[in-house]
Protein backbone atom coordinates (compact mmCIF):
# COMPACT_ATOMS: atom_id res chain seq x y z
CA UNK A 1 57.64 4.79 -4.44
CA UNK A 2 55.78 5.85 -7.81
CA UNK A 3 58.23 5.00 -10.69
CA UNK A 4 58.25 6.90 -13.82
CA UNK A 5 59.15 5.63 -17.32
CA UNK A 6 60.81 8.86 -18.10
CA UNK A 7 63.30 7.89 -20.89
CA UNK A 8 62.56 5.19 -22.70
CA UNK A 9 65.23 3.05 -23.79
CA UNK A 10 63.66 -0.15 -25.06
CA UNK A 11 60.44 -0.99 -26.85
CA UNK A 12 58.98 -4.19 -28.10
CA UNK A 13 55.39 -5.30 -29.35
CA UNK A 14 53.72 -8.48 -28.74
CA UNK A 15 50.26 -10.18 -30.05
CA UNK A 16 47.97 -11.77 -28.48
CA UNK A 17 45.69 -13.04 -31.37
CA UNK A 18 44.63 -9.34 -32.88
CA UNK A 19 45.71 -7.41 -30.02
CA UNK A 20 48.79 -5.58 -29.60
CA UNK A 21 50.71 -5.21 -26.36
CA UNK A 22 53.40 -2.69 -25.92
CA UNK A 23 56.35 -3.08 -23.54
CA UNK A 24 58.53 0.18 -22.59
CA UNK A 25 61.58 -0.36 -20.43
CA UNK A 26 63.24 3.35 -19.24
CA UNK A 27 66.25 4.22 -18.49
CA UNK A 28 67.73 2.89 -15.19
CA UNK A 29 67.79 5.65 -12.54
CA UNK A 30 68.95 6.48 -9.37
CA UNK A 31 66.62 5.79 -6.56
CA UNK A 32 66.19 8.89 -4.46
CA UNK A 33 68.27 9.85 -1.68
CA UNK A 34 70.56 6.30 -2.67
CA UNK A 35 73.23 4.79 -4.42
CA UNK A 36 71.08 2.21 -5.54
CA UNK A 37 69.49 1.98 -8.78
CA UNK A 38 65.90 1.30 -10.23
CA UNK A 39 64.96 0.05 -13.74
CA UNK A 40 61.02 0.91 -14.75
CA UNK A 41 58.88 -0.94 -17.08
CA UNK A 42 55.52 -1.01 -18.30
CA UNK A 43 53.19 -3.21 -20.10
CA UNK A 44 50.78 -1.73 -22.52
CA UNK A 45 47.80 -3.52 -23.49
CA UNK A 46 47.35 -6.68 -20.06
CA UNK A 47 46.72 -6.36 -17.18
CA UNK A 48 46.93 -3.24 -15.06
CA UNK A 49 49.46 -0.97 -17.08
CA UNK A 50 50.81 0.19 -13.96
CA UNK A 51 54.20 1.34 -14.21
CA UNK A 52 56.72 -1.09 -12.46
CA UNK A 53 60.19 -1.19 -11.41
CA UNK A 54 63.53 -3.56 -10.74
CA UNK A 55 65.76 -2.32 -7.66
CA UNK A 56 69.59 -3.29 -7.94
CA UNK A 57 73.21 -2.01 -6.74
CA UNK A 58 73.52 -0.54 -10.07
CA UNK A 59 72.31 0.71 -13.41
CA UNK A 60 73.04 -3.20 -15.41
CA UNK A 61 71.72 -5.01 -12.26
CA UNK A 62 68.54 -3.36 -12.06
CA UNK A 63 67.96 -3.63 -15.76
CA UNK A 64 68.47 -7.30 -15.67
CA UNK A 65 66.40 -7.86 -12.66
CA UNK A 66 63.93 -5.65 -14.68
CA UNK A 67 64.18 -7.75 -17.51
CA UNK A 68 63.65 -11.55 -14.89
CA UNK A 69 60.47 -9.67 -13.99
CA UNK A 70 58.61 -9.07 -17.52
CA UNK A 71 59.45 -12.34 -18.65
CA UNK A 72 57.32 -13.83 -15.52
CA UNK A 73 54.36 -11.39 -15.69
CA UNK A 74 54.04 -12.57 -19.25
CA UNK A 75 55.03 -16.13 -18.19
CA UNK A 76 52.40 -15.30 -15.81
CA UNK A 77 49.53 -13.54 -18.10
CA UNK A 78 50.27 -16.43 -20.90
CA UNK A 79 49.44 -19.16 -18.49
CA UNK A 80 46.48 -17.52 -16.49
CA UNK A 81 44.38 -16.25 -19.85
CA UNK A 82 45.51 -19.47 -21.71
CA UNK A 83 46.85 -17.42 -24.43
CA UNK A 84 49.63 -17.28 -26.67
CA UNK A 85 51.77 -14.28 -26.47
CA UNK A 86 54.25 -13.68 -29.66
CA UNK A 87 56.83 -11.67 -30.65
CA UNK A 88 57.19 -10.87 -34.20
CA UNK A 89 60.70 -11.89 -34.42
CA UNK A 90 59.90 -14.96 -32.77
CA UNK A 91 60.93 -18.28 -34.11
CA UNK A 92 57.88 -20.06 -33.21
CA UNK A 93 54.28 -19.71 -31.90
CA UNK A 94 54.80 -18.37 -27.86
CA UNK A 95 57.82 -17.02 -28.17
CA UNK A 96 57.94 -13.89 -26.52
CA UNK A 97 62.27 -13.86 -26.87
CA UNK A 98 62.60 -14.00 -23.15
């Protein structure tokens, strides 16, 4: 399945020394033809900027599934580039506030 963004619900920007990286999460959506729910994501700026997605049984389980798998692709990213990733509202160096 191709996921699409469509609404976007939640935004946040990280650095990465002078580069910005943008993360949109959309709004959890019915996969089709199912009960079942998927939450998309993408991250703007790394890696492949695909468009990804979180499967659950509903709408808040998908979102925080959604939200497990961002913080390891930048978990991920932060420890294969050997960079720091930072939030602006972080309270120290790294912290991406997941």
């Amino acid at each position: 399945m191709q996921a699409m963004l469509g609404e976007i619900i939640a935004k946040r920007i990280f650095n990465i020394n002078d580069i910005k990286i943008q993360l949109l999460i959309g709004l959890p959506q019915n996969f089709p033809d199912s009960a079942d729910y998927y939450c998309p994501y993408q991250l703007k700026g790394i890696g492949s900027e695909e468009i990804k997605f979180a499967g659950g049984t509903d709408s808040l389980q998908a979102l925080q599934l959604c939200l497990k798998m961002i913080s390891s692709e930048l978990d991920y990213f932060k420890k294969e580039s050997n960079c720091k990733i930072t939030w602006e509202f972080g309270e120290f160096e790294g912290d991406t506030g997941f």
